[in-house]
PDB file of N, CA and C in Angstrom:
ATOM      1  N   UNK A   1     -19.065   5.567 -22.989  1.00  0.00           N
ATOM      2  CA  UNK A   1     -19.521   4.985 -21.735  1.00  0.00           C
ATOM      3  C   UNK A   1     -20.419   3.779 -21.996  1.00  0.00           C
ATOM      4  N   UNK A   2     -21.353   4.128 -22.907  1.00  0.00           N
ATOM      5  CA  UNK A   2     -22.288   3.214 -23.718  1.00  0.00           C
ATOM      6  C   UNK A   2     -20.984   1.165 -23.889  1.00  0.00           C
ATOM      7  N   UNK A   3     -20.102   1.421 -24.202  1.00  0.00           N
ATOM      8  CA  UNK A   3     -19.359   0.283 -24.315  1.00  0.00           C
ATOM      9  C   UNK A   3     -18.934  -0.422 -23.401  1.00  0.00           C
ATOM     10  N   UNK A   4     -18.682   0.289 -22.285  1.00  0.00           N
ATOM     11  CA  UNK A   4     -18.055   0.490 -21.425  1.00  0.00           C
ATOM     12  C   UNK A   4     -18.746  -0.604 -20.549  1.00  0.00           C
ATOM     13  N   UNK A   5     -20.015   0.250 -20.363  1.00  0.00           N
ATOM     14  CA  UNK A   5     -21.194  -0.744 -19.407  1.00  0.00           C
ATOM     15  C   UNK A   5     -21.426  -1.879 -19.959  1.00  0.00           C
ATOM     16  N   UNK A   6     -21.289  -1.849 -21.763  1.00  0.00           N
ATOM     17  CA  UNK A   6     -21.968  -3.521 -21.835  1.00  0.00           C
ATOM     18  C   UNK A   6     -21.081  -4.386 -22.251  1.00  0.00           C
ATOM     19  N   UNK A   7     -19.747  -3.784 -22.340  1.00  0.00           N
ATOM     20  CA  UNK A   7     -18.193  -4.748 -21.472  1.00  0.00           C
ATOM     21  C   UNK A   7     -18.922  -5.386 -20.095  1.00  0.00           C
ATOM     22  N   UNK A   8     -18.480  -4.311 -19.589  1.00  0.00           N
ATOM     23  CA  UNK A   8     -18.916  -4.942 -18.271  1.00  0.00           C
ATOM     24  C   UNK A   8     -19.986  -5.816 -17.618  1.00  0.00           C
ATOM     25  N   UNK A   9     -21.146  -5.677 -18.012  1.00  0.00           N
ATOM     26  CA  UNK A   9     -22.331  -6.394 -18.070  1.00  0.00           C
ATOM     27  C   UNK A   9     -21.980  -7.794 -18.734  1.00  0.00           C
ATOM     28  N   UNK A  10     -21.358  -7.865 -19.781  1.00  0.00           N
ATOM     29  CA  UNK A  10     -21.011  -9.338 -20.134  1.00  0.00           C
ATOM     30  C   UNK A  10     -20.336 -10.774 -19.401  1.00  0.00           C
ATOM     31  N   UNK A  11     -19.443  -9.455 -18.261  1.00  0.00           N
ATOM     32  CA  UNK A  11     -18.454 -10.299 -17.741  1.00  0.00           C
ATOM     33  C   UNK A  11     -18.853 -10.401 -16.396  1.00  0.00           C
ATOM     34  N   UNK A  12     -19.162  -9.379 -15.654  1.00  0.00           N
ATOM     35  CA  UNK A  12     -19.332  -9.546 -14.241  1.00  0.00           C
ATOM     36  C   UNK A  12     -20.918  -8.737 -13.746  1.00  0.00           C
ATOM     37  N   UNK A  13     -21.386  -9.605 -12.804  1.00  0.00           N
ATOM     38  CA  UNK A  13     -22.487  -8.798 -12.356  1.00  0.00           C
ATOM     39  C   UNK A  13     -22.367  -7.664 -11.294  1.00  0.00           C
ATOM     40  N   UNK A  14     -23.352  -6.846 -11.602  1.00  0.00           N
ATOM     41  CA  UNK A  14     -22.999  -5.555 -10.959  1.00  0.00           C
ATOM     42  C   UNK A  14     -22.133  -5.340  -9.254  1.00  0.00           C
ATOM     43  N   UNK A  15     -22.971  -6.337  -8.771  1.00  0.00           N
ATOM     44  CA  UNK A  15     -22.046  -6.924  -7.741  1.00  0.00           C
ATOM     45  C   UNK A  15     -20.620  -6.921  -7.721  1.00  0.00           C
ATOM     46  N   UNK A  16     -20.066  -7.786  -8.698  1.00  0.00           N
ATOM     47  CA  UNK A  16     -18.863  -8.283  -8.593  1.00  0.00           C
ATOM     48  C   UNK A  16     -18.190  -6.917  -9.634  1.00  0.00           C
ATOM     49  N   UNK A  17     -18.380  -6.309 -10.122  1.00  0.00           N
ATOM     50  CA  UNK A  17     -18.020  -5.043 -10.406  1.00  0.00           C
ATOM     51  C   UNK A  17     -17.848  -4.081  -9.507  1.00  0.00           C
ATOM     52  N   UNK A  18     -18.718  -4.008  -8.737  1.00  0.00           N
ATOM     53  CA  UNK A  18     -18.189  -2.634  -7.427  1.00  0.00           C
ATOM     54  C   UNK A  18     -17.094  -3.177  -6.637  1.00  0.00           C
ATOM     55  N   UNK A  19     -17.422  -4.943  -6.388  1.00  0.00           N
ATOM     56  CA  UNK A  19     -16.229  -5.269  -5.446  1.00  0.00           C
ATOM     57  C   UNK A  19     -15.134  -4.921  -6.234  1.00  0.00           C
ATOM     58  N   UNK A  20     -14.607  -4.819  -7.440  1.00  0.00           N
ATOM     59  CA  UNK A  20     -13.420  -4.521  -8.193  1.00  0.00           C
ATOM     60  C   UNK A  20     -12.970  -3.506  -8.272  1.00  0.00           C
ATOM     61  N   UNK A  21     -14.284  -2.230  -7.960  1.00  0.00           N
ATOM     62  CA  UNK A  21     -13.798  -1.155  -8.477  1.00  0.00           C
ATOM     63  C   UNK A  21     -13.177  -0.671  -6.998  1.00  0.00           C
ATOM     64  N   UNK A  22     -13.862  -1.227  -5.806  1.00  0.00           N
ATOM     65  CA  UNK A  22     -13.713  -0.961  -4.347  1.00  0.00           C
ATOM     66  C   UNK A  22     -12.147  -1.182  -4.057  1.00  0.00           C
ATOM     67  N   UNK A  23     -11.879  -2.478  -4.276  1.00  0.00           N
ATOM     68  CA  UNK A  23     -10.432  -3.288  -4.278  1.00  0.00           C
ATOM     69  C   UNK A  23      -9.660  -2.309  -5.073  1.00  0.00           C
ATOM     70  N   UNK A  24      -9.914  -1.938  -6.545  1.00  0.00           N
ATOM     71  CA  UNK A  24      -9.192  -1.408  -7.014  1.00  0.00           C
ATOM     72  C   UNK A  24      -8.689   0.077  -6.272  1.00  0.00           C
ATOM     73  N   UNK A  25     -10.099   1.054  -5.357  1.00  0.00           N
ATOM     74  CA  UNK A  25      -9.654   2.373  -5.013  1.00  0.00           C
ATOM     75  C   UNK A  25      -8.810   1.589  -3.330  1.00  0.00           C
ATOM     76  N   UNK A  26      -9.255   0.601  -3.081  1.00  0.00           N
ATOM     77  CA  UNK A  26      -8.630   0.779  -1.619  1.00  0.00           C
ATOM     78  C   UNK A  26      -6.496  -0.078  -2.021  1.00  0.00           C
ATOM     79  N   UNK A  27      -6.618  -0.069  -3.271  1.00  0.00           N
ATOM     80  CA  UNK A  27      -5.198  -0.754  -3.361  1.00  0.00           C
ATOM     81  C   UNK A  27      -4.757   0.504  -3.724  1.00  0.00           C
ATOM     82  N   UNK A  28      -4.879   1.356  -4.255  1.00  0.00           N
ATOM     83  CA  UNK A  28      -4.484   2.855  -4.679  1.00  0.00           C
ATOM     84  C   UNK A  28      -4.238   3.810  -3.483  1.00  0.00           C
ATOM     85  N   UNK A  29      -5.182   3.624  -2.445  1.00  0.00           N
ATOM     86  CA  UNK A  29      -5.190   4.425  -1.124  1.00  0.00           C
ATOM     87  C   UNK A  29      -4.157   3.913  -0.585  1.00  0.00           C
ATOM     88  N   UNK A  30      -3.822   2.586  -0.264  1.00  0.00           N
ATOM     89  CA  UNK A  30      -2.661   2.467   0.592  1.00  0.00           C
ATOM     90  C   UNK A  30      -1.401   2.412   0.110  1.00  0.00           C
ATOM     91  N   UNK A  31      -1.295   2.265  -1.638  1.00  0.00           N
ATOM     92  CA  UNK A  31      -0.443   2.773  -1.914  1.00  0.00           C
ATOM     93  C   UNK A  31       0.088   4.463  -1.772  1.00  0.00           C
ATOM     94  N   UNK A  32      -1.119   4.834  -1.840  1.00  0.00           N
ATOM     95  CA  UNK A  32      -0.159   6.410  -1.661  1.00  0.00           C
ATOM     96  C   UNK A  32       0.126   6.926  -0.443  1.00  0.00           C
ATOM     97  N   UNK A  33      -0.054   6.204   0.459  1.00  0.00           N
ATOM     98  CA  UNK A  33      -0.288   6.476   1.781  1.00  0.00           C
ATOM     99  C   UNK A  33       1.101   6.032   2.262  1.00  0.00           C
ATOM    100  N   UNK A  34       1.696   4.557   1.679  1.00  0.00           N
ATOM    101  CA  UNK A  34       2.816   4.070   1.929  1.00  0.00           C
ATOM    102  C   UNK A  34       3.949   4.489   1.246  1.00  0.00           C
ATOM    103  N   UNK A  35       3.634   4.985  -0.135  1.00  0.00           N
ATOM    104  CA  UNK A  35       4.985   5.411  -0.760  1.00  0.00           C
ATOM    105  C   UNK A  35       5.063   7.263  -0.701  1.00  0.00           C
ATOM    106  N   UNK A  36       4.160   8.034  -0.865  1.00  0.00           N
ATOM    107  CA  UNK A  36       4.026   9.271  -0.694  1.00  0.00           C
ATOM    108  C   UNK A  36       3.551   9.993   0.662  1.00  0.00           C
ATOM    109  N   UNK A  37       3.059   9.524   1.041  1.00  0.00           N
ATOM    110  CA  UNK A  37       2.612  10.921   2.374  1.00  0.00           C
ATOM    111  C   UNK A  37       2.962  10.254   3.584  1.00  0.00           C
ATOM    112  N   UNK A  38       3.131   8.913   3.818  1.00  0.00           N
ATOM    113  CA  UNK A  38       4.117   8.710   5.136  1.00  0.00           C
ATOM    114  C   UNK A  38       5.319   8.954   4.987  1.00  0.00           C
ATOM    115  N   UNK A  39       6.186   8.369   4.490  1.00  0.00           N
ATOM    116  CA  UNK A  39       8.012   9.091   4.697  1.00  0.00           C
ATOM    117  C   UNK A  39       7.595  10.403   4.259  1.00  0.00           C
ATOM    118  N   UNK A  40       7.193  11.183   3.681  1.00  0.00           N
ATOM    119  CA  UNK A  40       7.168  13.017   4.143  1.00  0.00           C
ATOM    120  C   UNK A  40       6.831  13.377   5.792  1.00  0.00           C
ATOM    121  N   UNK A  41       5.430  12.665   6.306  1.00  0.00           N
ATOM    122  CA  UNK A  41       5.514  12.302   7.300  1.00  0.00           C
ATOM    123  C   UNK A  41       6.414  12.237   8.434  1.00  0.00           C
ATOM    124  N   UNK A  42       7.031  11.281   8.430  1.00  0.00           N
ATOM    125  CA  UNK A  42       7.981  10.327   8.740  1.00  0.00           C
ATOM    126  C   UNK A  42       9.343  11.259   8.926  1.00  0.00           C
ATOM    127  N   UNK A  43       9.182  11.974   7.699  1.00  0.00           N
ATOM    128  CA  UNK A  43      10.724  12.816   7.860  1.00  0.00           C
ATOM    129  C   UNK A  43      10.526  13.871   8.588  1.00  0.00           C
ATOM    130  N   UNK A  44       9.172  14.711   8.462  1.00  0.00           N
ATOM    131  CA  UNK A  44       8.643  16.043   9.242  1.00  0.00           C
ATOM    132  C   UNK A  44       8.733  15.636  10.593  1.00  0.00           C
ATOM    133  N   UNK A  45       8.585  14.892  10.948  1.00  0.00           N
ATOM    134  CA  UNK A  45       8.676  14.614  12.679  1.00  0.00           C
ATOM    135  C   UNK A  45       9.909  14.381  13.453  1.00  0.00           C
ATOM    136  N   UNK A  46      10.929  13.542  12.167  1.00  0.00           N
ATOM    137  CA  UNK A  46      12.188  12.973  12.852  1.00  0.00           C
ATOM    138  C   UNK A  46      13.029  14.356  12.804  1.00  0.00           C
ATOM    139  N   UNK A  47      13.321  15.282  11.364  1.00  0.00           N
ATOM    140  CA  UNK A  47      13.846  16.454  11.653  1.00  0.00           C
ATOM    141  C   UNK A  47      13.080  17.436  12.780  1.00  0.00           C
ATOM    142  N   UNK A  48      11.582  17.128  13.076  1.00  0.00           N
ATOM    143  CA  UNK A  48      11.650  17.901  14.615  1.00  0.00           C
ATOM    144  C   UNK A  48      12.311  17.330  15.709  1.00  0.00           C
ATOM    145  N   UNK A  49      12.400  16.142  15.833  1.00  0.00           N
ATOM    146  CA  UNK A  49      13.002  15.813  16.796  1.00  0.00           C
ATOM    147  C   UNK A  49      14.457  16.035  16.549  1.00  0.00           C
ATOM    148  N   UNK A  50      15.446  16.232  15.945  1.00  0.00           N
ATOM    149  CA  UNK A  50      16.959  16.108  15.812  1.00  0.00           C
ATOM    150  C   UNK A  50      17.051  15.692  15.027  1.00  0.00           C
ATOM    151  N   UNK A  51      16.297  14.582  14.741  1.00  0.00           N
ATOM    152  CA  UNK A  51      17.473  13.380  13.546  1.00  0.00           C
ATOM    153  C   UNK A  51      17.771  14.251  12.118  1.00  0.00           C
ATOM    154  N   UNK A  52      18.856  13.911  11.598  1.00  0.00           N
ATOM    155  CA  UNK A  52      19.070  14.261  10.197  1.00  0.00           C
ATOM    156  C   UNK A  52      18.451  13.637   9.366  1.00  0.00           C
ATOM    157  N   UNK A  53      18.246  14.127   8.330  1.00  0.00           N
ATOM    158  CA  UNK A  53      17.370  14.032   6.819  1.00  0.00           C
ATOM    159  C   UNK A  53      17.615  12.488   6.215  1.00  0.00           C
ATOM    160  N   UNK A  54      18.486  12.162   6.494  1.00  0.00           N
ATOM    161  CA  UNK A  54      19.690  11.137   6.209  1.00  0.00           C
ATOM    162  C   UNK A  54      19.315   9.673   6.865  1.00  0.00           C
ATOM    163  N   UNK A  55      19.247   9.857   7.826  1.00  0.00           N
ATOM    164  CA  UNK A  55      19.365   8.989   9.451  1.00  0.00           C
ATOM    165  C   UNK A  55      17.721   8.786   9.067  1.00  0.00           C
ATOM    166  N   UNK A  56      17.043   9.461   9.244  1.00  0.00           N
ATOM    167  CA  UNK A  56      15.540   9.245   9.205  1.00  0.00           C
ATOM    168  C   UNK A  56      15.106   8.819   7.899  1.00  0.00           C
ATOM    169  N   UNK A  57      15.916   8.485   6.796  1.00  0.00           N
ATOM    170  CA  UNK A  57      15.288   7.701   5.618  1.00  0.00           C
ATOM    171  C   UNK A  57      16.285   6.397   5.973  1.00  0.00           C
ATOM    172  N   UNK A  58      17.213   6.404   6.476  1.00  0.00           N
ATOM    173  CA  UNK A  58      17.566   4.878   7.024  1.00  0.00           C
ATOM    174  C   UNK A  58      16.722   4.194   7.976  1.00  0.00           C
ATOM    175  N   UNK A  59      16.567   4.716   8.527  1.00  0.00           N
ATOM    176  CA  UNK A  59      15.558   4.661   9.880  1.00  0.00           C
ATOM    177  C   UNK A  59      14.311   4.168   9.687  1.00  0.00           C
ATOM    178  N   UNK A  60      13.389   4.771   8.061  1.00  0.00           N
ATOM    179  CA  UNK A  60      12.146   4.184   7.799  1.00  0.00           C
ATOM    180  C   UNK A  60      12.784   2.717   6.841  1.00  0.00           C
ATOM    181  N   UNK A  61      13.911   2.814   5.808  1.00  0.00           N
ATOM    182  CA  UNK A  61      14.409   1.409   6.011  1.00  0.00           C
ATOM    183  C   UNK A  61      14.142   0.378   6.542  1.00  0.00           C
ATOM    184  N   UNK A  62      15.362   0.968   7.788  1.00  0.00           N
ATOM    185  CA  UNK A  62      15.004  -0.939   8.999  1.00  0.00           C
ATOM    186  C   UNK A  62      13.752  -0.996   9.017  1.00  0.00           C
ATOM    187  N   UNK A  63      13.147   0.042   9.735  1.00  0.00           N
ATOM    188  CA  UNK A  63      11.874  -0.249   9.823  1.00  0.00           C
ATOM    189  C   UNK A  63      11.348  -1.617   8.871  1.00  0.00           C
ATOM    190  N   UNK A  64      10.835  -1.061   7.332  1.00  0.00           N
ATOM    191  CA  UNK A  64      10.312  -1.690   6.478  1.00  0.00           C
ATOM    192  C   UNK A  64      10.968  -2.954   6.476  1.00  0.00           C
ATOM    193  N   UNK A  65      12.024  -2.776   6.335  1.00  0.00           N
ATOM    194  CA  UNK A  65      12.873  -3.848   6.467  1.00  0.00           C
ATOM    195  C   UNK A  65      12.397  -5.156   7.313  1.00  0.00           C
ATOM    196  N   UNK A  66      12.783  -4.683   8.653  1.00  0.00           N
ATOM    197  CA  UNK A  66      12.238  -5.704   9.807  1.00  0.00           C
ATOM    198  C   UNK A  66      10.972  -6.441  10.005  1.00  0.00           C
ATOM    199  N   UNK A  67       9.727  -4.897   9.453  1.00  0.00           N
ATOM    200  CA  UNK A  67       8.255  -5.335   9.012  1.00  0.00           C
ATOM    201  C   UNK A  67       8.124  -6.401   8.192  1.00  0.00           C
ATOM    202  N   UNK A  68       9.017  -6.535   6.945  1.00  0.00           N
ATOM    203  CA  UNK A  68       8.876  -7.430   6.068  1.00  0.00           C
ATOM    204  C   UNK A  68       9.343  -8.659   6.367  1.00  0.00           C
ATOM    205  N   UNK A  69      10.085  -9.124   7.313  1.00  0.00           N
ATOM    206  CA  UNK A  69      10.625 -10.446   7.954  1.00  0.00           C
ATOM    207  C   UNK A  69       9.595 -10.983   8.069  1.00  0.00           C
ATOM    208  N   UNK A  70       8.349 -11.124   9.321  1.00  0.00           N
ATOM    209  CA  UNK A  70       7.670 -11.616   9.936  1.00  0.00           C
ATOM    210  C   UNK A  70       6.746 -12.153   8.565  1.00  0.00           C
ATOM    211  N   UNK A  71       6.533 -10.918   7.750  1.00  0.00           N
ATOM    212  CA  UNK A  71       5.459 -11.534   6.708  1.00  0.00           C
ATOM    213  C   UNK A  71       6.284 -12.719   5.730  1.00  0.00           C
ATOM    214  N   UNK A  72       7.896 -12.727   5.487  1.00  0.00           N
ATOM    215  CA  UNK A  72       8.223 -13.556   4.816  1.00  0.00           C
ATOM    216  C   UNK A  72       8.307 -15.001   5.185  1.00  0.00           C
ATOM    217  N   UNK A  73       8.479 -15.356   6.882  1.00  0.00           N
ATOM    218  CA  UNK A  73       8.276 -16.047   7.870  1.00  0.00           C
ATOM    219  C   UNK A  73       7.344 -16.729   7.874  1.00  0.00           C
ATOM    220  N   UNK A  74       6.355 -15.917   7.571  1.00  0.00           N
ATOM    221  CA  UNK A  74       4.471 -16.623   7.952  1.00  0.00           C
ATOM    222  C   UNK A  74       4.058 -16.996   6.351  1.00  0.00           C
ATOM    223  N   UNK A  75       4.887 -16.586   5.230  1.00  0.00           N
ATOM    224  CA  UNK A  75       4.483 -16.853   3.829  1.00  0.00           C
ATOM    225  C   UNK A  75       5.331 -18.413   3.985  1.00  0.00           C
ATOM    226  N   UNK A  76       6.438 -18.535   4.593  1.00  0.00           N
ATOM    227  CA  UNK A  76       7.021 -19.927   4.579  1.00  0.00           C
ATOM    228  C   UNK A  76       6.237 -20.957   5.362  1.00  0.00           C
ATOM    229  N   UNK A  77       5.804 -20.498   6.464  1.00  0.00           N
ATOM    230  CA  UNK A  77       4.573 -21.034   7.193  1.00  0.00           C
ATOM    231  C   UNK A  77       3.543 -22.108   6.230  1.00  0.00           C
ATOM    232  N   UNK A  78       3.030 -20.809   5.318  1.00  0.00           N
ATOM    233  CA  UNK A  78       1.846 -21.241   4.885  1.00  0.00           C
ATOM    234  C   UNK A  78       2.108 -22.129   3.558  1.00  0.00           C
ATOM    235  N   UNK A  79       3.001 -22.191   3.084  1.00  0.00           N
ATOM    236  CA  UNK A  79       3.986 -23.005   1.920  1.00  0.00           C
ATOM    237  C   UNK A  79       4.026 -24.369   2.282  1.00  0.00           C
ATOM    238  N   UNK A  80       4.272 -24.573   3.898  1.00  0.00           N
ATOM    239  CA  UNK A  80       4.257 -26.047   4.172  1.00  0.00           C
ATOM    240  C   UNK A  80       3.046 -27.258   4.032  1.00  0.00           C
TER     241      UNK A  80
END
C-alpha cells in the first residue's frame, strides 16, 4: 500500500485522485446496470406481459439500436 500512495502522490493531487477513483466507480456502475441487471430486467417484465424470450431480446435491440442514432447524429453535429 506503502507504494501505492507514493505512486500516487507523485502524479496527482489528492484531489484529482478521488475524482479518478469516483469516475472510475461511476463508469463500472453503469456498466453493470446496462449490460447485466437491465435486460434480466427487461426480460422479467416482457415474459410477464406475453412476449417471448426471443421477441423481448429483439425488442431491447431496436431499442438500443434507435437510442444510438440520435447520439451518432449529434457526434456529426459536433464534428462540424
Amino acid at each position: 500500500m506503502k507504494g501505492l500512495k507514493s505512486l500516487i502522490s507523485k502524479h496527482y493531487t489528492k484531489e484529482e485522485f478521488a475524482w479518478i477513483m469516483q469516475d472510475w466507480a461511476n463508469s463500472v456502475y453503469s456498466l453493470m446496470i446496462t449490460t447485466a441487471i437491465f435486460p434480466l430486467y427487461f426480460k422479467t417484465v416482457s415474459s410477464n406481459a406475453g412476449v417471448s424470450a426471443a421477441d423481448s431480446t429483439a425488442f431491447l435491440g431496436y431499442a438500443n439500436s434507435i437510442a444510438t442514432l440520435p447520439c451518432r447524429l449529434w457526434r456529426l453535429f459536433l464534428e462540424l
